[in-house]
Structure formats: structure tokens, C-alpha cells
C-alpha atoms as a PDB file:
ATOM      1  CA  UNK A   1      83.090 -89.604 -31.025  1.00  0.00           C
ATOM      2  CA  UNK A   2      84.081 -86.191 -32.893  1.00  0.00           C
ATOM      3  CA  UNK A   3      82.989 -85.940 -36.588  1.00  0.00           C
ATOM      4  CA  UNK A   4      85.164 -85.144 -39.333  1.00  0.00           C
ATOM      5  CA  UNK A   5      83.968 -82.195 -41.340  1.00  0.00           C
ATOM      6  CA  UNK A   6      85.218 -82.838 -45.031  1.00  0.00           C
ATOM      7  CA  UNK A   7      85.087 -79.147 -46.762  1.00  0.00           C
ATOM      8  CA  UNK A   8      85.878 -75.323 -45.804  1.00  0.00           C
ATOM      9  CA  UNK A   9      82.322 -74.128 -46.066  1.00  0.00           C
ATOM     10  CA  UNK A  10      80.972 -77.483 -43.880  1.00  0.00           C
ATOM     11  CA  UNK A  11      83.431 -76.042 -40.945  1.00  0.00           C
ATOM     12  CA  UNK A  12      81.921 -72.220 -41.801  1.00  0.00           C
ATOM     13  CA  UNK A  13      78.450 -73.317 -41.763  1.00  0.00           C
ATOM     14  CA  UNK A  14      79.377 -75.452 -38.287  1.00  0.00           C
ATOM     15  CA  UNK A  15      80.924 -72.424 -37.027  1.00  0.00           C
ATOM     16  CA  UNK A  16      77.733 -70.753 -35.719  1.00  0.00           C
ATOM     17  CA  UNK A  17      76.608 -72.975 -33.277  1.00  0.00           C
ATOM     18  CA  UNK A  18      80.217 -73.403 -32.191  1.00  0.00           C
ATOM     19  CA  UNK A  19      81.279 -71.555 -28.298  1.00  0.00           C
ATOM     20  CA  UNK A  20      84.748 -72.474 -28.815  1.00  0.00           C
ATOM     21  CA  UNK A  21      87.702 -73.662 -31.690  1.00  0.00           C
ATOM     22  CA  UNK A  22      90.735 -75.917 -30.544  1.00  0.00           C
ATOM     23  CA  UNK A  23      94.011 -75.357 -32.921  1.00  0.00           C
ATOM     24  CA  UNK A  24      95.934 -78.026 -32.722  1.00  0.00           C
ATOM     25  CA  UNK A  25      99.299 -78.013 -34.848  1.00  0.00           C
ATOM     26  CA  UNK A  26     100.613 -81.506 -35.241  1.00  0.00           C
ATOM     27  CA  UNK A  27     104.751 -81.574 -35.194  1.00  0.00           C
ATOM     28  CA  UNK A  28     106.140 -83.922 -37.830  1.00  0.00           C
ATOM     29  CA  UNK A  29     103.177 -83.416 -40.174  1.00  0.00           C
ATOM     30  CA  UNK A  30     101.883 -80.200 -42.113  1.00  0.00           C
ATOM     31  CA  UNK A  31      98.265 -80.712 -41.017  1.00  0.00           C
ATOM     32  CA  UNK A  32      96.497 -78.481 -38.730  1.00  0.00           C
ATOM     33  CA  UNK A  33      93.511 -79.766 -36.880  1.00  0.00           C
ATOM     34  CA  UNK A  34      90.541 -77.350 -36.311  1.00  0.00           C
ATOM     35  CA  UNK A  35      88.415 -78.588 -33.500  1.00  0.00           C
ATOM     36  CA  UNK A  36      84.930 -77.141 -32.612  1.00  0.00           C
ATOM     37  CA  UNK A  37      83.267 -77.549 -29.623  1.00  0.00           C
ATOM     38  CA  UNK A  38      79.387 -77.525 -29.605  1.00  0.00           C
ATOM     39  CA  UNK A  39      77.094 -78.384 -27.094  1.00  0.00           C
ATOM     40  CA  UNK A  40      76.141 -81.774 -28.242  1.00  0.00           C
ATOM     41  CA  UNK A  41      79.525 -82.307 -30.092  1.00  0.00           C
ATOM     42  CA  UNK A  42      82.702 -82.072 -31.692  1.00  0.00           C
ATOM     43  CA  UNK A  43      83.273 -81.682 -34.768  1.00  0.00           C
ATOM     44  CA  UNK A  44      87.166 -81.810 -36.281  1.00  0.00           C
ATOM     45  CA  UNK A  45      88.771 -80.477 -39.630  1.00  0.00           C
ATOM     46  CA  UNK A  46      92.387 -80.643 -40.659  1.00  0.00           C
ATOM     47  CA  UNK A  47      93.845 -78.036 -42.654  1.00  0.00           C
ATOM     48  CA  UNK A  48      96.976 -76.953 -43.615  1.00  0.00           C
ATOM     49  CA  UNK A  49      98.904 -74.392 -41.476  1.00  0.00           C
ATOM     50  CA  UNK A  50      98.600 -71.229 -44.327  1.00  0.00           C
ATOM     51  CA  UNK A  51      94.308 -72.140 -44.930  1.00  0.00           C
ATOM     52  CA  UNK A  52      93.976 -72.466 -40.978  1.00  0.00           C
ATOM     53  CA  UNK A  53      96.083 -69.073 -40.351  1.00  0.00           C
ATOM     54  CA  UNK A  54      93.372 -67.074 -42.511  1.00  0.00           C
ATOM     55  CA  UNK A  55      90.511 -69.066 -40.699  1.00  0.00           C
ATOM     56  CA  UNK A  56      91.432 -68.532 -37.350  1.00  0.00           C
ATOM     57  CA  UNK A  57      91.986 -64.776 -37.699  1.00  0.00           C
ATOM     58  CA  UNK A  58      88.494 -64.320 -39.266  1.00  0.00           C
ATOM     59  CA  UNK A  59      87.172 -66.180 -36.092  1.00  0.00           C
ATOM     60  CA  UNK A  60      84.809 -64.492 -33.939  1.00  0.00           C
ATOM     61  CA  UNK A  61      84.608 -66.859 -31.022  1.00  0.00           C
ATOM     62  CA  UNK A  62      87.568 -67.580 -28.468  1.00  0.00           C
ATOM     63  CA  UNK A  63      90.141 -69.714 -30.233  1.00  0.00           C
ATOM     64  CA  UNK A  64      92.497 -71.686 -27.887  1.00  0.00           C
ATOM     65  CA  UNK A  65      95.740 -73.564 -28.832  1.00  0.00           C
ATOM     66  CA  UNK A  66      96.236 -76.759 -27.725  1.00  0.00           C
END
């Protein structure tokens, strides 16, 4: 089961022992879902599409849309 990361600096802090992050931009809603992929597991934080914009660019690990 993925966990839900509640706050901005819990997904920053998760961030470095990510290897890859999942966008996933839901249609009829404005909520963006941030997925990161560890090696034990995935964690999940939803965003709005402006805050997720600025996080993905300051990325530095390979970002994939889904």
C-alpha cells in the first residue's frame, strides 16, 4: 500500500531516497498527484497543478508522466 505524505517538506525530505517521481494529473479535478518510488515503497502527495509545476522543475531525479 502507498503512503500518503501530508506536507511539502515531508515529500522534500522523502525525496532523497527517491530513484524516480510519477506526475499524475487527474482530469475533472485540480489535484495533482506526486508519486515517489523508493525501494521499499511508495509514497504519494497531491498537490495542486501551480505548487507541483515549481516542484517538479526543481527535481533532480527522472520525473515521468503518467
Amino acid at each position: 500500500m502507498p503512503e500518503e505524505l501530508k506536507s511539502k517538506e515531508e515529500f522534500m525530505t522523502t525525496l532523497d531516497l527517491a530513484s524516480v517521481c510519477y506526475v499524475k494529473r487527474l482530469k475533472d479535478s485540480d489535484v495533482v498527484k506526486l508519486k515517489l518510488r523508493t525501494k521499499k515503497r511508495l509514497y504519494t502527495f497531491k498537490t495542486t497543478p501551480k505548487e507541483a509545476n515549481q516542484i517538479v522543475q526543481s527535481l533532480n531525479i527522472p520525473v515521468e508522466e503518467v
